[in-house]
C-alpha atoms as a PDB file:
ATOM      1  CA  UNK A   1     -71.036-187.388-132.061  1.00  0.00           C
ATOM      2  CA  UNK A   2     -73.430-186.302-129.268  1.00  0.00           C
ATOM      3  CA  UNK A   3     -71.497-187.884-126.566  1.00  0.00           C
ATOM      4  CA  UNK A   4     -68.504-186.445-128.434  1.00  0.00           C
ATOM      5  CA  UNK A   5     -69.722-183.140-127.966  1.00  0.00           C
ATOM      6  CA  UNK A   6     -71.179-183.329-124.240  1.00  0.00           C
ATOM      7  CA  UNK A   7     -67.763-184.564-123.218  1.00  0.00           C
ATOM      8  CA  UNK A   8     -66.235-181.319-124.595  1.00  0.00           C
ATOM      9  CA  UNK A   9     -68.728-179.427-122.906  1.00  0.00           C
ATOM     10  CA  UNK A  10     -68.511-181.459-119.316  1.00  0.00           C
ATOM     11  CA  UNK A  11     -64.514-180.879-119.542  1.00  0.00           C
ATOM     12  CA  UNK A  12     -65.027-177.322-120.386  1.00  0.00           C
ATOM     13  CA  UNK A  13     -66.371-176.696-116.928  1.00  0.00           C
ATOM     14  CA  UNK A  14     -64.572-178.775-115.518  1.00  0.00           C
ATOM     15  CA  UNK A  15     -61.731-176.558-116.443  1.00  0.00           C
ATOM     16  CA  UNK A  16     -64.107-173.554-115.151  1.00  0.00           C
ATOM     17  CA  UNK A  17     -64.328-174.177-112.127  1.00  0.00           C
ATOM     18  CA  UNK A  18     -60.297-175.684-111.446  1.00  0.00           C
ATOM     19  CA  UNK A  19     -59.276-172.439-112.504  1.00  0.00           C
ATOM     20  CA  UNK A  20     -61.576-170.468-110.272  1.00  0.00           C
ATOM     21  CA  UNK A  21     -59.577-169.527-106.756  1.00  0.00           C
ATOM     22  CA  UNK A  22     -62.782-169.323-104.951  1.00  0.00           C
ATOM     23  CA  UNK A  23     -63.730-173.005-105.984  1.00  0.00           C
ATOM     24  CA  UNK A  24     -60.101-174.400-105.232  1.00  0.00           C
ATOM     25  CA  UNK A  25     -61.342-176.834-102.504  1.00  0.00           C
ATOM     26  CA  UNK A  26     -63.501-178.491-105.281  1.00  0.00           C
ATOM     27  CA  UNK A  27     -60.367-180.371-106.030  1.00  0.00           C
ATOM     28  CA  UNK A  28     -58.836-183.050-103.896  1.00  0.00           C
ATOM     29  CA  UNK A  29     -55.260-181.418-103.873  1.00  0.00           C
ATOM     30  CA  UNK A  30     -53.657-178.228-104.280  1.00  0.00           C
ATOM     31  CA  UNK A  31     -49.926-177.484-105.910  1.00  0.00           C
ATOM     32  CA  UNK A  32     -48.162-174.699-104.581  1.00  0.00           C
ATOM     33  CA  UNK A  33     -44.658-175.565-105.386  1.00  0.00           C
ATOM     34  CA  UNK A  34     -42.244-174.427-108.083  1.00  0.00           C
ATOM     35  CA  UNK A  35     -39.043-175.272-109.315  1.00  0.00           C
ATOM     36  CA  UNK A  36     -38.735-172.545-111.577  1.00  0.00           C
ATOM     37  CA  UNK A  37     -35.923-170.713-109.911  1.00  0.00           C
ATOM     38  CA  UNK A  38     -32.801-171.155-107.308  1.00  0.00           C
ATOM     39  CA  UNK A  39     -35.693-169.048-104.781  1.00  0.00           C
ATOM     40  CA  UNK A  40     -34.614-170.544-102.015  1.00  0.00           C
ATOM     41  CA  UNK A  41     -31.310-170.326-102.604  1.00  0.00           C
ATOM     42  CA  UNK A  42     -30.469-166.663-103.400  1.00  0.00           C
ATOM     43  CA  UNK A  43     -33.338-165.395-101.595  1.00  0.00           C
ATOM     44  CA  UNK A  44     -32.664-167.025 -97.911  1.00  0.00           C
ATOM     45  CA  UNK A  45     -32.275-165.018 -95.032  1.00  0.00           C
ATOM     46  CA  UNK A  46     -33.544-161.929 -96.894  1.00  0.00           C
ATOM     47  CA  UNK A  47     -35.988-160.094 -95.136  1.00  0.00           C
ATOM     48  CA  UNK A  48     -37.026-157.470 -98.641  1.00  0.00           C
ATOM     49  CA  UNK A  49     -38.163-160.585-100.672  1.00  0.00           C
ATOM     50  CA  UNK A  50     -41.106-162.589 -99.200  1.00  0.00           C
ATOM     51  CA  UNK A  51     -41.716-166.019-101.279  1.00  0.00           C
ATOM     52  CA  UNK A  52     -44.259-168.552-100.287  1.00  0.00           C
ATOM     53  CA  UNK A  53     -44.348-171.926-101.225  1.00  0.00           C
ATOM     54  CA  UNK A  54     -46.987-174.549-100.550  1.00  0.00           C
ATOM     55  CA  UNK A  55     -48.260-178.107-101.088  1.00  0.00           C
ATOM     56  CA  UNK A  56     -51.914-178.756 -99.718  1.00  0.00           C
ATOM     57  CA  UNK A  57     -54.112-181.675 -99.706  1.00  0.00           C
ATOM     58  CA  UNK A  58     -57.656-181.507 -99.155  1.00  0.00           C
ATOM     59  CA  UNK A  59     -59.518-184.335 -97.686  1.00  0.00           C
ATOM     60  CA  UNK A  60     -63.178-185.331 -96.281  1.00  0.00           C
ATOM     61  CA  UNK A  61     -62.947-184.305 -92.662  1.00  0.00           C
ATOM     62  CA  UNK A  62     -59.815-182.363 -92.805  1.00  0.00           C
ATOM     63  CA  UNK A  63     -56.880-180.619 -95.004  1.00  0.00           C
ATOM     64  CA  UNK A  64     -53.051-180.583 -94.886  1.00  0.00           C
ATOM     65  CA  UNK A  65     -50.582-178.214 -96.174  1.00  0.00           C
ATOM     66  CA  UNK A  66     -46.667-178.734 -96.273  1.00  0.00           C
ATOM     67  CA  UNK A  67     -44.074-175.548 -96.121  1.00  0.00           C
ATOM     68  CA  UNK A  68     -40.660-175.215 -96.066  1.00  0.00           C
ATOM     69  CA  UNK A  69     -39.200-172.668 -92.884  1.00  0.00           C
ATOM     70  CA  UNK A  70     -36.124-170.947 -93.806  1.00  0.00           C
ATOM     71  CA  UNK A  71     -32.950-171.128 -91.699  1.00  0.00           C
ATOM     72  CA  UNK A  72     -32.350-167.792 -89.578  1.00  0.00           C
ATOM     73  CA  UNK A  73     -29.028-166.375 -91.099  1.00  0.00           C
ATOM     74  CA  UNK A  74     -27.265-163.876 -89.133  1.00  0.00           C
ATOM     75  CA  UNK A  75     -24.312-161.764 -90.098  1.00  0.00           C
ATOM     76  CA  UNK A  76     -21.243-161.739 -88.402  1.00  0.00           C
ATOM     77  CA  UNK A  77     -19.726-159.215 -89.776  1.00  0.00           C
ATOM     78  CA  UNK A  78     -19.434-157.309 -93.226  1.00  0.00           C
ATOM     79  CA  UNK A  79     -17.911-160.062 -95.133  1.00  0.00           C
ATOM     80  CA  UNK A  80     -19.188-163.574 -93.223  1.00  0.00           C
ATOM     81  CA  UNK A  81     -22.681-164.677 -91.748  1.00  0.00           C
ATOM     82  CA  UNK A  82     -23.706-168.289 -90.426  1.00  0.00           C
ATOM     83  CA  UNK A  83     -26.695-169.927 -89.358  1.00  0.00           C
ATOM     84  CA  UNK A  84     -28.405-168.696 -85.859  1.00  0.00           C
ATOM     85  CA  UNK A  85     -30.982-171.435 -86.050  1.00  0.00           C
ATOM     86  CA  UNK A  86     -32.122-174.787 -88.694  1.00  0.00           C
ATOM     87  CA  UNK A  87     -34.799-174.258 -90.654  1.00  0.00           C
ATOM     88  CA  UNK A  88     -37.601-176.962 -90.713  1.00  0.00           C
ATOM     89  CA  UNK A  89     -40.818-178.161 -92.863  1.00  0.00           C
ATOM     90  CA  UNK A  90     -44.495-176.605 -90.974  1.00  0.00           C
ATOM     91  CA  UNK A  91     -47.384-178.954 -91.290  1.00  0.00           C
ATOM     92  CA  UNK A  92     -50.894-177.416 -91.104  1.00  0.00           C
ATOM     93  CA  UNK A  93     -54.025-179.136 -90.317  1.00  0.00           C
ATOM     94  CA  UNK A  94     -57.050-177.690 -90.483  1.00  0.00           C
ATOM     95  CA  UNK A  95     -60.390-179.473 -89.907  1.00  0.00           C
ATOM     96  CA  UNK A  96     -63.355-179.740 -92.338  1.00  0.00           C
ATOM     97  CA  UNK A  97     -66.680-178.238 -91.164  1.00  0.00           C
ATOM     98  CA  UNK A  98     -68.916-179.031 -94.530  1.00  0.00           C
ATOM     99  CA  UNK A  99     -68.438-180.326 -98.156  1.00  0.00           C
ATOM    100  CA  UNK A 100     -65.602-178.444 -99.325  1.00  0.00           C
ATOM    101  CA  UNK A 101     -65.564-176.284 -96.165  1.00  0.00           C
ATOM    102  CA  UNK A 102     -62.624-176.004 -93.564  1.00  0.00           C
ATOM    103  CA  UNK A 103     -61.987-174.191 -90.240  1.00  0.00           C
ATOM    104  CA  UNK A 104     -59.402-171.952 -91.499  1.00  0.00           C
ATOM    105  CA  UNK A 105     -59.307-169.815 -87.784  1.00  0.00           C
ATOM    106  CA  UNK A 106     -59.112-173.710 -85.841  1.00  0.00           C
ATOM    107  CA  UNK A 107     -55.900-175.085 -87.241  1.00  0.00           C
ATOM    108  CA  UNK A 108     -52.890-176.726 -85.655  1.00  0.00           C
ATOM    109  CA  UNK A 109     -49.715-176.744 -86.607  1.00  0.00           C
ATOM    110  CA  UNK A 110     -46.509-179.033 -86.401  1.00  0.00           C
ATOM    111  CA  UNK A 111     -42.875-177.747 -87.269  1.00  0.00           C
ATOM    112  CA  UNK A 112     -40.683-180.598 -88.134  1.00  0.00           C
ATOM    113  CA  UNK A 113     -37.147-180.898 -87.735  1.00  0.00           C
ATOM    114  CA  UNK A 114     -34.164-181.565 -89.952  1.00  0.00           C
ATOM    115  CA  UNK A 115     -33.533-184.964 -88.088  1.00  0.00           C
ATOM    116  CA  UNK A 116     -37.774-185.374 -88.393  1.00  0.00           C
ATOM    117  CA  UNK A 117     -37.865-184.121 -92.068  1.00  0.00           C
ATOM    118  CA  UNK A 118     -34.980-187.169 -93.130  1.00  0.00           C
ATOM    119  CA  UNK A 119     -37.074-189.601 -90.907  1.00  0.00           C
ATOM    120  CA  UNK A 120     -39.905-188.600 -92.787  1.00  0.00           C
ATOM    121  CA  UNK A 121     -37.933-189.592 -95.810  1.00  0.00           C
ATOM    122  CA  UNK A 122     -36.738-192.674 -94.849  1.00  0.00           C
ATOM    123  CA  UNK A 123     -40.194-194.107 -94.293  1.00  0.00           C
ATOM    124  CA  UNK A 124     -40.208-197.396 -95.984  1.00  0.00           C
ATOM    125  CA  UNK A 125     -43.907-198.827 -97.392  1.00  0.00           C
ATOM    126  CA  UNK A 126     -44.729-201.119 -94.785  1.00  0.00           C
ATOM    127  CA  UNK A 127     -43.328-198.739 -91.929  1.00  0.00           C
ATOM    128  CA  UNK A 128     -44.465-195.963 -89.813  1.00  0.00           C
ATOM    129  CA  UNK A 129     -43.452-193.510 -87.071  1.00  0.00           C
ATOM    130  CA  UNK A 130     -44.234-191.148 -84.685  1.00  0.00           C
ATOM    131  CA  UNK A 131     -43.120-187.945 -82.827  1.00  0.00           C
ATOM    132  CA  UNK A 132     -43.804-186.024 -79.509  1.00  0.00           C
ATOM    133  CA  UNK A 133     -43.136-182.222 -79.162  1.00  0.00           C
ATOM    134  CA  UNK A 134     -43.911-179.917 -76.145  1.00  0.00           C
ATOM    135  CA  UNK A 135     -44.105-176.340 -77.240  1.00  0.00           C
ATOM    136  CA  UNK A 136     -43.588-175.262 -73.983  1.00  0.00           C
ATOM    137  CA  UNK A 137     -40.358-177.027 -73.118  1.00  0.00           C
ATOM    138  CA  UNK A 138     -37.841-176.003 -70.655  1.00  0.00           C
ATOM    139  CA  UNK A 139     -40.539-173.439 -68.890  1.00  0.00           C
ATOM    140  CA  UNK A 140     -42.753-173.204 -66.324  1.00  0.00           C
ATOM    141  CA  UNK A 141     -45.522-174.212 -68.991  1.00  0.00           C
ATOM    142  CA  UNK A 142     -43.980-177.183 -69.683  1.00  0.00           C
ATOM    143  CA  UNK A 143     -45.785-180.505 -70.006  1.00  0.00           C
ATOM    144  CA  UNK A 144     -49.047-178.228 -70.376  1.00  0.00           C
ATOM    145  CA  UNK A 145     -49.578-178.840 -74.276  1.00  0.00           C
ATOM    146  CA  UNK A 146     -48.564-182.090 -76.008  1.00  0.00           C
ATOM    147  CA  UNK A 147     -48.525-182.548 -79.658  1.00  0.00           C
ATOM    148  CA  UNK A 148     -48.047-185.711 -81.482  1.00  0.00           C
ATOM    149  CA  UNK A 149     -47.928-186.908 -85.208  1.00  0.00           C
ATOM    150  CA  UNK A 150     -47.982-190.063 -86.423  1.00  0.00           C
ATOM    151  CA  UNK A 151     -47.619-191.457 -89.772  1.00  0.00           C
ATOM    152  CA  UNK A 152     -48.994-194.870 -90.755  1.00  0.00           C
ATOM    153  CA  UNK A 153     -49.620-196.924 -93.858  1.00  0.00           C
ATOM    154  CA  UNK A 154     -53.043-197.321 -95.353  1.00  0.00           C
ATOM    155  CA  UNK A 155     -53.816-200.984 -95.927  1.00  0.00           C
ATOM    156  CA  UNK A 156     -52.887-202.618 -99.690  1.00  0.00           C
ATOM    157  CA  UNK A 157     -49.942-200.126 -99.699  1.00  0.00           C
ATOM    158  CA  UNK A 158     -52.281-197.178-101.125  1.00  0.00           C
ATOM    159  CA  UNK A 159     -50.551-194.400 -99.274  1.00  0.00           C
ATOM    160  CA  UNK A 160     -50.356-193.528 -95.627  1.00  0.00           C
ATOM    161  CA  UNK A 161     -52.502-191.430 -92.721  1.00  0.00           C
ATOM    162  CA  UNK A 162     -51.219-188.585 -90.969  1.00  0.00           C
ATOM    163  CA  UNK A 163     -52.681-187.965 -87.420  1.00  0.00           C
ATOM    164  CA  UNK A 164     -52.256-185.330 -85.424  1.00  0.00           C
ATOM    165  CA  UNK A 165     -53.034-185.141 -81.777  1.00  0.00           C
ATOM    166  CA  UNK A 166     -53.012-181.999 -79.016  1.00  0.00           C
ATOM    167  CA  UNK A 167     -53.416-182.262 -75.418  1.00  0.00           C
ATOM    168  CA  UNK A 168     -54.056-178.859 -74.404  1.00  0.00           C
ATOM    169  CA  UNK A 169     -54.444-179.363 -70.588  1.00  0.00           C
ATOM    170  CA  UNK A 170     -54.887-175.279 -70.217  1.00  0.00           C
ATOM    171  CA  UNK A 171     -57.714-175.031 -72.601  1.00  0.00           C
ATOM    172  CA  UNK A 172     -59.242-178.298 -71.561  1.00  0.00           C
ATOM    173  CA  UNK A 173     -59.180-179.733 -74.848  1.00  0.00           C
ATOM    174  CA  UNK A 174     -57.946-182.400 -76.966  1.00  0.00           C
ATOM    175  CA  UNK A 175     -58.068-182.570 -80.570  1.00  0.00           C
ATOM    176  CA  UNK A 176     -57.643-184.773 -83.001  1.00  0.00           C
ATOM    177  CA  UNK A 177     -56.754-184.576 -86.712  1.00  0.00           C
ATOM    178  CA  UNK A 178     -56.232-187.201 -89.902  1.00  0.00           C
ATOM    179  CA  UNK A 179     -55.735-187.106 -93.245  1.00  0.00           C
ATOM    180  CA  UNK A 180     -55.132-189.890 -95.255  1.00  0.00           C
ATOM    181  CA  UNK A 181     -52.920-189.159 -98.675  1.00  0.00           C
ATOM    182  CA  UNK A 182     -52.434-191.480-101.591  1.00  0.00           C
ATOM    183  CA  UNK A 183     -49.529-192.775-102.725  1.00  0.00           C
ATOM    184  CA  UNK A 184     -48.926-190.044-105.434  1.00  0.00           C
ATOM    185  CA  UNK A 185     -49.191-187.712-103.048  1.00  0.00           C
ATOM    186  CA  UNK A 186     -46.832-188.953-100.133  1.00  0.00           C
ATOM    187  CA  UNK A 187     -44.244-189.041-103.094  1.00  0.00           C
ATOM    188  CA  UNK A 188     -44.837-185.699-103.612  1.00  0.00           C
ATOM    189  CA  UNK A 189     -44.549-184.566-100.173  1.00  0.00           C
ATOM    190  CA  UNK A 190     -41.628-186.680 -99.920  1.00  0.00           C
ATOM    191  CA  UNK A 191     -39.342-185.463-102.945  1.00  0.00           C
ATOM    192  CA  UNK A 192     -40.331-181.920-101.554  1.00  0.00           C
ATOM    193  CA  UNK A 193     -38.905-183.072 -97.957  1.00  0.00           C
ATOM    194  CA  UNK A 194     -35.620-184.031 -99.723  1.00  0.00           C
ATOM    195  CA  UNK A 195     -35.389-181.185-102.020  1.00  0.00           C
ATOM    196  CA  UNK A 196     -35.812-178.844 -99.306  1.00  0.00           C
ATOM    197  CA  UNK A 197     -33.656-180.432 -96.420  1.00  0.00           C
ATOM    198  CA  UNK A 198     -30.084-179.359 -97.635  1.00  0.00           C
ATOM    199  CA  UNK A 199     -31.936-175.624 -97.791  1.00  0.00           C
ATOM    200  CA  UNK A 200     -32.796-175.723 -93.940  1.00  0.00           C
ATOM    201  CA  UNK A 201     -29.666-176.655 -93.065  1.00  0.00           C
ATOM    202  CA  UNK A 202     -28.413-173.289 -94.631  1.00  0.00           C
ATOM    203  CA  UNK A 203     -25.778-175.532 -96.686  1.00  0.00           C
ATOM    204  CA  UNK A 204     -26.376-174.517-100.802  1.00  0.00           C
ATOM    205  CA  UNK A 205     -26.379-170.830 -99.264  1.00  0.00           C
ATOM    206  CA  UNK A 206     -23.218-171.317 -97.503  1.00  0.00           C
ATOM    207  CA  UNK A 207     -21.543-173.061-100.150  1.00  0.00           C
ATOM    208  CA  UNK A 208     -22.617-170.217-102.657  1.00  0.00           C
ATOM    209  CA  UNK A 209     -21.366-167.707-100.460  1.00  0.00           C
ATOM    210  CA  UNK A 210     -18.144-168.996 -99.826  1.00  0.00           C
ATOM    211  CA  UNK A 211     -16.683-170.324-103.701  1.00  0.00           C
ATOM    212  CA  UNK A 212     -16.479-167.182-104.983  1.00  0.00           C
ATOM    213  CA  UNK A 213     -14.015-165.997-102.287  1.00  0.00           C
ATOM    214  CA  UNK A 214     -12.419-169.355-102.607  1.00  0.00           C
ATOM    215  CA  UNK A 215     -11.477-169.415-106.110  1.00  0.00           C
ATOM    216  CA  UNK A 216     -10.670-165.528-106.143  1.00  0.00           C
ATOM    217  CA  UNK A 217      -8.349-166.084-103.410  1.00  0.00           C
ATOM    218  CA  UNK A 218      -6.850-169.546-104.411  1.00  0.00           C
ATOM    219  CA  UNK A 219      -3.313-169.527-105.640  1.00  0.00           C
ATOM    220  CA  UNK A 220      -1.673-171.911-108.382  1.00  0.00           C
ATOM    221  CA  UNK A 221       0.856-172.885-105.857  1.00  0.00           C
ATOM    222  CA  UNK A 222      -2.470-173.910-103.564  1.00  0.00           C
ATOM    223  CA  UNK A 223      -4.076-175.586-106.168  1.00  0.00           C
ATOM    224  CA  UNK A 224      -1.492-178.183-107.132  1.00  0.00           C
ATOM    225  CA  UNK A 225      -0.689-179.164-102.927  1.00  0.00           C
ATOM    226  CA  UNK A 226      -0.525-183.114-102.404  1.00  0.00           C
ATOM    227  CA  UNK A 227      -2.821-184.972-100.583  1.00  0.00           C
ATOM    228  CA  UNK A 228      -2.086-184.682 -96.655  1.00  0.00           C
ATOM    229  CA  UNK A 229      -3.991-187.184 -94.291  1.00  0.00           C
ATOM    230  CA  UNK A 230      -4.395-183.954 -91.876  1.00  0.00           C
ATOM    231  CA  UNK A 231      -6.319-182.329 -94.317  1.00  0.00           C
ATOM    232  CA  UNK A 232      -9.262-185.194 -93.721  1.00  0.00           C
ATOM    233  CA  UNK A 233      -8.962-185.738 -90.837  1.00  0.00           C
ATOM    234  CA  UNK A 234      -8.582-182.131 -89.103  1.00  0.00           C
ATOM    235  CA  UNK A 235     -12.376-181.938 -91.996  1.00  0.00           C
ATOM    236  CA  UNK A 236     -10.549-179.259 -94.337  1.00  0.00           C
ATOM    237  CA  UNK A 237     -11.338-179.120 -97.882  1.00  0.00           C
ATOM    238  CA  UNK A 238      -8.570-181.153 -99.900  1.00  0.00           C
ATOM    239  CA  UNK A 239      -8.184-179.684-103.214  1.00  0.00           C
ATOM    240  CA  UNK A 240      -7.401-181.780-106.073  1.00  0.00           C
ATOM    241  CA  UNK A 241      -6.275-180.278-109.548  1.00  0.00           C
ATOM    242  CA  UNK A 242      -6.911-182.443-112.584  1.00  0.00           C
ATOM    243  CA  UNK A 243      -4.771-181.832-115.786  1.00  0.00           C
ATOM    244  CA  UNK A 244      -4.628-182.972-119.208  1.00  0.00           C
ATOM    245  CA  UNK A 245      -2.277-184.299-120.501  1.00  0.00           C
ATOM    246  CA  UNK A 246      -1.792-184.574-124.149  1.00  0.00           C
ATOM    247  CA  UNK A 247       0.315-186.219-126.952  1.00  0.00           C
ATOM    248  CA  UNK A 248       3.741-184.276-127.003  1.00  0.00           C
ATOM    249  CA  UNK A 249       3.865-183.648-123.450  1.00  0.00           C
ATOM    250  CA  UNK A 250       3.754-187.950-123.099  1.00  0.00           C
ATOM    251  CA  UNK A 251       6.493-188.168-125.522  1.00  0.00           C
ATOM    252  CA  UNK A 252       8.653-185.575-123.695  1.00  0.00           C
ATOM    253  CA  UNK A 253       7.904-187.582-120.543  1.00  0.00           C
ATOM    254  CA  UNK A 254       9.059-190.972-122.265  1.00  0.00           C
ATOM    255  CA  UNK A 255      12.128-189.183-123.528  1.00  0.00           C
ATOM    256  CA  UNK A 256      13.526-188.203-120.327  1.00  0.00           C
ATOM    257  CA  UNK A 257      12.513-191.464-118.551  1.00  0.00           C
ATOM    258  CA  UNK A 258      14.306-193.202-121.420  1.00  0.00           C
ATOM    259  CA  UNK A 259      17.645-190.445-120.538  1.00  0.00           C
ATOM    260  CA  UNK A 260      16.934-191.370-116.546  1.00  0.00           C
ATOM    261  CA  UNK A 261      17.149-195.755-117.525  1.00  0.00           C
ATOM    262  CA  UNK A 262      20.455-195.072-119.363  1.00  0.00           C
ATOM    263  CA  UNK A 263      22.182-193.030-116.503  1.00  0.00           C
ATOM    264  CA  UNK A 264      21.261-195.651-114.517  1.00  0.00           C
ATOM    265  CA  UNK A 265      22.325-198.428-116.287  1.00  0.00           C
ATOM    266  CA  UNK A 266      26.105-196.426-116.834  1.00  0.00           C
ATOM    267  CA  UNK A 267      26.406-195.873-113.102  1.00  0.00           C
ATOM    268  CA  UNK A 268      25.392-199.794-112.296  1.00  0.00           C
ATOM    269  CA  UNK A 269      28.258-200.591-115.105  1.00  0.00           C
ATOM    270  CA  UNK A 270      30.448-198.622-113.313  1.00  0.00           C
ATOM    271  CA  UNK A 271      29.631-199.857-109.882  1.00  0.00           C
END
């Protein structure tokens, strides 16, 4: 009953001090996702609305945190809009300077790409990969700061290490970053990668913006058109209109293929 009791009391404060914001980094990882709500969805490319969405891990010597970037939607005019630039997934680093402690001002950063965010995905166990950006590209600071991230396995497939590297020639410095993440959590980061992808791409809001007009618009003589190769090929939406067909409306259909078979076998007679 005593050891009962003291467990109550040990998960008590437990509890305490998980609940506490200021004591967050006492545990290992932080949840700051939600799928509670089409957010990204009805909300992108609105500048009124700010929502933030996170998923951090804290480690030993460093921390990571995983956010979805928005696409940039622009309008064309009153009644269209399309995407000015792809969205992408940030990863933050920043490094540890105590127990529990981390360098929030000394952090680097490393926006990943639609192409990087379904590499990420693909990852099989026993794989890894790696990729090279220059912030700097295509100016006259180019070549001056290289950042790399690589993403390895941890040995007995336990989960995998990120690393990130900048070469910061101007600064004279070169840093180095890792965090290694259990299994549990790469498949977290990972379902979050694949929810989120589609939503960078600025397709579910494109798609929601344009049925509405579609169906409003849509005709019955449009809806019942026969398949036409040009349709695929020339990558136009083929519309297909599925119908029901019940008891009565079969026996009507057997009654004048049954007239149709008798004409035919008159005029064959005949012939």
């Amino acid at each position: 009953m005593m050891r009962f009791s003291s467990f109550l009391s040990s998960s008590k404060s437990i509890l305490g001090r998980a609940a506490n914001v200021k004591d967050s980094y006492w545990l290992n990882t932080q949840h700051g996702i939600t799928t509670s709500g089409p957010d990204l969805v009805t909300d992108a490319g609105s500048s009124s609305i700010g929502r933030f969405a996170n998923y951090t891990v804290f480690k030993g010597k460093a921390a990571l945190s995983v956010k979805p970037i928005l696409p940039d939607i622009r309008e064309l005019d009153s009644r269209s809009s399309r995407t000015y630039r792809n969205g992408g997934v940030m990863l933050t680093f920043w490094p540890a300077v105590g127990q529990r402690k981390y360098d929030w001002e000394k952090k680097q950063v490393f926006a990943l790409s639609p192409t990087e965010v379904g590499s990420f995905i693909g990852l099989g166990p026993a794989e890894s990969c790696e990729f090279f950006h220059d912030p700097s590209m295509k100016s006259s600071l180019e070549g001056q700061v290289k950042k790399s991230l690589s993403i390895s396995p941890l040995s007995n497939d336990n989960g995998y290490f990120l690393n990130i590297s900048v070469v910061n020639n101007i600064q004279k410095t070169n840093e180095r970053l890792s965090v290694p993440v259990t299994k549990a959590e790469f498949t977290v980061i990972r379902t979050v990668l694949s929810y989120v992808l589609p939503h960078i791409l600025g397709w579910p809001q494109a798609m929601r913006s344009h049925q509405p007009t579609t169906e409003k618009k849509m005709s019955k003589q449009q809806g019942e058109l026969r398949p036409d190769p040009s349709f695929e090929w020339g990558r136009m939406p083929l519309l297909v209109t599925c119908k029901t067909i019940h008891s009565s409306q079969k026996k009507k259909s057997h009654e004048r293929l049954a007239v149709r078979r008798r004409r035919f076998g008159r005029a064959s007679a005949e012939q």
